[in-house]
Protein backbone atom coordinates (compact mmCIF):
# COMPACT_ATOMS: atom_id res chain seq x y z
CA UNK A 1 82.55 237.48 164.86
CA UNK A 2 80.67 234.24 163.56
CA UNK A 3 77.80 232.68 165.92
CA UNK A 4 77.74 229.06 165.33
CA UNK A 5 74.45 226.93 166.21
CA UNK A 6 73.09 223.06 165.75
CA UNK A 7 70.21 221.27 166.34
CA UNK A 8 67.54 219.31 164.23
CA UNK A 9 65.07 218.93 161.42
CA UNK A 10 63.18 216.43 160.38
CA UNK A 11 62.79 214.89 156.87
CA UNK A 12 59.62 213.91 155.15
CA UNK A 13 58.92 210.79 156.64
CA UNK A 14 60.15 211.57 160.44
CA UNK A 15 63.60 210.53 160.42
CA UNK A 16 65.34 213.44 162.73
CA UNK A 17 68.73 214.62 160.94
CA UNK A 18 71.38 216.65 163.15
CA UNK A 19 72.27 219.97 161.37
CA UNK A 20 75.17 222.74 162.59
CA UNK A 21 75.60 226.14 161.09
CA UNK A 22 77.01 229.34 161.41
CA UNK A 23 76.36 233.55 161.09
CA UNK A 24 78.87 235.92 159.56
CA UNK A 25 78.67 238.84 160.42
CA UNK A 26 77.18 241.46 157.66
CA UNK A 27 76.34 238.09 155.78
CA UNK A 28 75.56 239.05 152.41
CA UNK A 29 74.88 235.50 151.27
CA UNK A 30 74.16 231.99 152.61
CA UNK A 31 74.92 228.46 151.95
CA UNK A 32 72.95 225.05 152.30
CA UNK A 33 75.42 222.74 152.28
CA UNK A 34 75.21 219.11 151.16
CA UNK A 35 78.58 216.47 152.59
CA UNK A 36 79.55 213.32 150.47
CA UNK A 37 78.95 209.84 151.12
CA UNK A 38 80.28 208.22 154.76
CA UNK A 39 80.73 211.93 155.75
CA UNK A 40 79.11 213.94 158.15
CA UNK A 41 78.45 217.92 158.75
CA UNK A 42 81.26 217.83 161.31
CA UNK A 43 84.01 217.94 158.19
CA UNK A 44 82.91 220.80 156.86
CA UNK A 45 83.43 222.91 159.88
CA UNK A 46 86.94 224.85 158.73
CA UNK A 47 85.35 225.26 155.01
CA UNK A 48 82.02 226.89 156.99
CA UNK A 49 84.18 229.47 158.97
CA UNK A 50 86.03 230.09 155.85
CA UNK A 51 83.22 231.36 154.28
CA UNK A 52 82.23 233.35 157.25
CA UNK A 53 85.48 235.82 156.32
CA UNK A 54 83.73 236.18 153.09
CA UNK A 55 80.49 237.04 155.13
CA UNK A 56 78.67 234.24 153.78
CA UNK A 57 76.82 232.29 156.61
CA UNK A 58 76.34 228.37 156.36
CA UNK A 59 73.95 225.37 157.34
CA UNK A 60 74.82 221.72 156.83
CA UNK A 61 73.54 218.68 157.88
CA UNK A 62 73.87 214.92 158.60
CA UNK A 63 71.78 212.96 155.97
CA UNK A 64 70.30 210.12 156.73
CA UNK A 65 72.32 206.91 157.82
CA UNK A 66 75.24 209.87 158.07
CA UNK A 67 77.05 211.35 161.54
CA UNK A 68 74.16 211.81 164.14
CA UNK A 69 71.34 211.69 162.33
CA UNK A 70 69.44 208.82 162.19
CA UNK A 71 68.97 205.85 159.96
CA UNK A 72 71.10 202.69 159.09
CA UNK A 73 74.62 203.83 158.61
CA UNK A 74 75.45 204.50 155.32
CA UNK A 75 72.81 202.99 153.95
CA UNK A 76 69.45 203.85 151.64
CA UNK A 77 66.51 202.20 149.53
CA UNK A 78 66.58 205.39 147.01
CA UNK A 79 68.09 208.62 146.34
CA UNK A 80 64.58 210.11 146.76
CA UNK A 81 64.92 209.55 150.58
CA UNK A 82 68.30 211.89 150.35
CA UNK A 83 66.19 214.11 147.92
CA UNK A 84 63.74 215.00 151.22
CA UNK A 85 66.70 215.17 153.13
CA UNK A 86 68.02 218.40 151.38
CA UNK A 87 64.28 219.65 151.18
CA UNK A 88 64.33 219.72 154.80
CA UNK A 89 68.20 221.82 154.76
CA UNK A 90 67.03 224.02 152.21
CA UNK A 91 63.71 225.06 154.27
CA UNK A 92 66.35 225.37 157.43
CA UNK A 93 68.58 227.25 155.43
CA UNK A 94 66.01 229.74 153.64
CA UNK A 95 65.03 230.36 157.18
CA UNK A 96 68.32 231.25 158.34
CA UNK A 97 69.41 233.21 155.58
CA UNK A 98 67.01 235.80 156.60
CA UNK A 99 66.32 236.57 153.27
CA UNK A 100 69.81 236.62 152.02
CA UNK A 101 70.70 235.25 148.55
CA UNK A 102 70.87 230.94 149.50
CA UNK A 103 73.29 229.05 147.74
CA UNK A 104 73.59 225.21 147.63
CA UNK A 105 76.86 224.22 147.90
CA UNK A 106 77.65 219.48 147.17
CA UNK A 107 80.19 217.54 147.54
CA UNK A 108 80.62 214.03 145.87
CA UNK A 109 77.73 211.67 146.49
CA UNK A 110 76.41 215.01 147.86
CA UNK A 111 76.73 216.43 144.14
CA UNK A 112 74.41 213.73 142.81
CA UNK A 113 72.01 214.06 145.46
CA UNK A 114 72.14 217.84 144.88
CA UNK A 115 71.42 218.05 141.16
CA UNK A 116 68.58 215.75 141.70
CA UNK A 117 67.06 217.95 144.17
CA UNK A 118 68.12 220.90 141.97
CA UNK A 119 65.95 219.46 139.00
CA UNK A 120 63.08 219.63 140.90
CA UNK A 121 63.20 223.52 140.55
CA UNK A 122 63.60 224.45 144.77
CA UNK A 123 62.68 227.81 145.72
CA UNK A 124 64.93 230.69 145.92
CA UNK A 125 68.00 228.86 144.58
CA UNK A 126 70.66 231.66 143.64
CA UNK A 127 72.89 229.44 142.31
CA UNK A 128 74.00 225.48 142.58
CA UNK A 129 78.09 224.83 143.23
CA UNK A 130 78.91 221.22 142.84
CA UNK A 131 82.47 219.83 144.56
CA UNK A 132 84.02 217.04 142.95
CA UNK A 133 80.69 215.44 142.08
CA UNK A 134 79.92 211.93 141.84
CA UNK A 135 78.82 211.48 138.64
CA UNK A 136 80.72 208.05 137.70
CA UNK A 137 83.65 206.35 139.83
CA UNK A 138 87.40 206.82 139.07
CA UNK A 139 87.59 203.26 138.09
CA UNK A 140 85.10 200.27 137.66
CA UNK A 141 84.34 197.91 140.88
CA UNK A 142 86.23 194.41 140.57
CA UNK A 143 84.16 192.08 138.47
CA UNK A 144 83.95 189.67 141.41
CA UNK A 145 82.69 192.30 143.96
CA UNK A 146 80.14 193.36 141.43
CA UNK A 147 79.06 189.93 141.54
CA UNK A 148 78.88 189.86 145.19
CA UNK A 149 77.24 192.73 145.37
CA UNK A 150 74.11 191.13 142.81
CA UNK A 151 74.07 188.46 145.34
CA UNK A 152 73.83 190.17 148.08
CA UNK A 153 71.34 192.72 146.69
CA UNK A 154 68.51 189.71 147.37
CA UNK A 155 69.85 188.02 150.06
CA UNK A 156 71.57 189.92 152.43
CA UNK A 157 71.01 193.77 150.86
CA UNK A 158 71.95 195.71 154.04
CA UNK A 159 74.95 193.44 155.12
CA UNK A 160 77.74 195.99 155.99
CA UNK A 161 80.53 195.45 153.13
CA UNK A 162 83.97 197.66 152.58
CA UNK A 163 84.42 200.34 150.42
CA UNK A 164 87.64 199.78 149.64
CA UNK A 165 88.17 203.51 150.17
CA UNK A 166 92.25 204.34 150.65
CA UNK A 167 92.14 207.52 153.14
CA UNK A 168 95.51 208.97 151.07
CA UNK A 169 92.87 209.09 148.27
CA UNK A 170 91.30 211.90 149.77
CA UNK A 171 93.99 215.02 149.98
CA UNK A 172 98.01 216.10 150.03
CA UNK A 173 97.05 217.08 153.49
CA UNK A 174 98.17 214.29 155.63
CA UNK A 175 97.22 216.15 159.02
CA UNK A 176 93.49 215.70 157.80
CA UNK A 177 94.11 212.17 156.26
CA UNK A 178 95.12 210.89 159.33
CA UNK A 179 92.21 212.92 161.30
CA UNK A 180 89.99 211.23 158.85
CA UNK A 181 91.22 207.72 159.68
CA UNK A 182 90.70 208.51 163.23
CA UNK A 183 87.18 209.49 162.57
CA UNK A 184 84.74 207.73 164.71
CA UNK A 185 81.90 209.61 162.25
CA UNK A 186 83.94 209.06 159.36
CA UNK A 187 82.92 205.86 157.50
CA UNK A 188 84.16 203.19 155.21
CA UNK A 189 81.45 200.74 154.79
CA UNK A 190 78.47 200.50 152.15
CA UNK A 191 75.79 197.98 151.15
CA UNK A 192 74.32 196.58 148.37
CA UNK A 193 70.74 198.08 148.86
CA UNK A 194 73.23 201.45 148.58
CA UNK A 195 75.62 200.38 145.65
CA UNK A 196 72.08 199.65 143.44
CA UNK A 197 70.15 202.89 144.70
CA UNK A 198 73.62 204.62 143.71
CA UNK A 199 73.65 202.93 139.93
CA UNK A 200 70.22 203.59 139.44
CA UNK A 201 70.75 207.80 140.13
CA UNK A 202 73.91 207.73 138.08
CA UNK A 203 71.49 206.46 134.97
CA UNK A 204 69.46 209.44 134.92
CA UNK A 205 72.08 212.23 135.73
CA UNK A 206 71.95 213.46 132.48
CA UNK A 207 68.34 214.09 132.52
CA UNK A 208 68.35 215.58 136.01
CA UNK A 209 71.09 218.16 135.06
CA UNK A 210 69.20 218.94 131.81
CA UNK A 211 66.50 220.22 133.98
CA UNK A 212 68.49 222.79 136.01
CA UNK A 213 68.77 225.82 134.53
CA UNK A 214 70.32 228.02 137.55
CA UNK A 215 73.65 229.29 137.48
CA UNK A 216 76.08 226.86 138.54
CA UNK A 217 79.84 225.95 139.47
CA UNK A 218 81.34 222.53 138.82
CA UNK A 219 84.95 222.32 140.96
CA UNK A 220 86.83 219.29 139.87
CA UNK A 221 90.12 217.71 140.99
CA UNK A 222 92.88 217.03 138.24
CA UNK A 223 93.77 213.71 140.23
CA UNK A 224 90.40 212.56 141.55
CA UNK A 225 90.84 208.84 142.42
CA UNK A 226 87.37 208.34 144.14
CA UNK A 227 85.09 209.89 141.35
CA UNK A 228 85.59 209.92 137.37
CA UNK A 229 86.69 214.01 136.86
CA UNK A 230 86.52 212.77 132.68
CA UNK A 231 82.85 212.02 133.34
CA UNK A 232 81.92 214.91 134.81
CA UNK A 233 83.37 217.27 132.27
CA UNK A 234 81.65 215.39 129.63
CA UNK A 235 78.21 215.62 131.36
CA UNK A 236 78.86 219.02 132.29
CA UNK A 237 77.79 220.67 128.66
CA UNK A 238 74.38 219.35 129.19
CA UNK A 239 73.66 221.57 132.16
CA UNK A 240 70.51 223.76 130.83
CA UNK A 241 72.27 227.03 132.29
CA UNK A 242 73.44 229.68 130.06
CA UNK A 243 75.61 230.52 133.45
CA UNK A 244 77.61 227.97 134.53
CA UNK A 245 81.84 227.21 134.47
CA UNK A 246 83.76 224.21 134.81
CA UNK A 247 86.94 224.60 136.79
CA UNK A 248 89.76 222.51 137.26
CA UNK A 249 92.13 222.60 139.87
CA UNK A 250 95.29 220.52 138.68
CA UNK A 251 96.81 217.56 141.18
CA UNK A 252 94.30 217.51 144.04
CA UNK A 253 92.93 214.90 145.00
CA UNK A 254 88.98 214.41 145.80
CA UNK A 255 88.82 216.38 148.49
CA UNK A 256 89.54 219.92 147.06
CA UNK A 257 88.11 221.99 149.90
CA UNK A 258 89.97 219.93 152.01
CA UNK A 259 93.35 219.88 150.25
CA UNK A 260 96.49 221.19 150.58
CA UNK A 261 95.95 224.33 148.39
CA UNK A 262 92.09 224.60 149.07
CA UNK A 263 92.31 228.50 149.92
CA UNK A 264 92.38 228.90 146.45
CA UNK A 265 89.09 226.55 145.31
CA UNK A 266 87.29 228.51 148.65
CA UNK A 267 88.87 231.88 146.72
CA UNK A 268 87.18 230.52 143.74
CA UNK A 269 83.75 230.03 145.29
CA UNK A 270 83.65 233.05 147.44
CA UNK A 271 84.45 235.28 144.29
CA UNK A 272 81.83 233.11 142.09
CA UNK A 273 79.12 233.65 144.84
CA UNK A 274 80.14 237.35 144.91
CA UNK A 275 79.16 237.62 141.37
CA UNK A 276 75.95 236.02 141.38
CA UNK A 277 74.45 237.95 144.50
């Protein structure tokens, strides 16, 4: 039986950030998990009690600006700020792993948050799984939206703009398309102050993942139309770790541990973490 609990933490400067987690029972491992951009903890709640089968216990949170936590929606000066934000999960999670071998487990925008804090050498980190990581964008913003975006940057850099994110984007599974869509946590707006926070941490991802040298697992999607899967295999090399693998799961979408087939990238991460424990 799995024991599932929430409450909050607080990051380095204050800001209170919701958090929700669950116990396997006999857990011989445990995972601080870090959601993608416009997401919240709530969407990883079937991916959480799939690991509890494996008896791997879980903690994720809201970060900033993200489901209940608090801060403008969606929005952030720098990456930094999301930086504390997983400091405070991983203390959380080190606490409620009891000891157990602590995994950190990214999706997306999650993934470049996650290797930034993962340069910075956190305690106790058994190994670093990354989830379709954002490490460049499936395709270049229109020129004139770019230009908008400059504008708006000075005058007007937390004004609420689209995304331009198509829900269908995300899996095969339409069930949780449509849930997504539906969503009231789920969503599809950015800013500029964001946009520029978001270019500047893509410019130094390939120093930040020289500096981590822990075992890790990169999960891509063959069809990824949210994040460039070509950019991430050609960053991936630079990793410092003598123990890391690249795996590709062919047609899915972004989403993979929310797709159609995603028993089989959960199979994949359940036997990687068994192997690193």
């Amino acid at each position: 039986m799995a024991l599932s609990d929430d409450g909050q933490i607080t990051s380095r400067d204050g800001t209170k950030l919701s958090w929700r987690g669950t116990s396997a029972d006999g857990a011989v491992a445990h995972v601080a998990i870090v959601h993608g951009y416009c997401e919240h903890s709530g969407r990883y709640q079937r991916t959480m009690e799939a690991l509890t089968q494996l008896r791997i216990s879980s903690t994720v949170l809201d970060l900033r600006g993200h489901g209940t936590s608090e801060g403008a929606r969606t929005d952030v000066t720098r990456y930094d700020d999301y930086v504390a934000d997983v400091d405070a999960l991983w203390a959380h999670a080190l606490e409620r792993s009891q000891g157990r071998p602590t995994f950190a487990l990214a999706h997306s925008m999650g993934g470049l948050v996650a290797t930034r804090w993962a340069a910075r050498q956190p305690r106790r980190l058994q190994g670093l799984i990354l989830s379709s990581p954002f490490f460049g964008l499936a395709s270049d913003p229109p020129a004139l939206m770019l230009a908008a975006a400059r504008v708006l940057r000075v005058v007007a850099p937390g004004m609420r703009l689209s995304t331009e994110l198509k829900i269908e984007n995300l899996s095969h599974d339409e069930a949780w398309c449509a849930a997504s869509a539906e969503d009231p946590l789920y969503f599809r707006t950015t800013t500029a102050r964001w946009f520029f926070a978001t270019r500047a941490a893509l410019r130094s991802v390939r120093s930040q993942i020289a500096a981590i040298g822990v075992p890790t697992l990169v999960a891509v999607a063959g069809e990824d139309r949210i994040v460039s899967t070509p950019v991430t295999k050609e960053v991936f090399p630079v990793f410092a770790s003598s123990d890391k693998k690249l795996v590709e799961f062919p047609g899915y979408f972004h989403e993979i541990l929310n797709e159609s087939g995603r028993q089989a990238v959960l199979t994949e991460i359940g036997g990687w973490i068994s192997t690193h424990l």
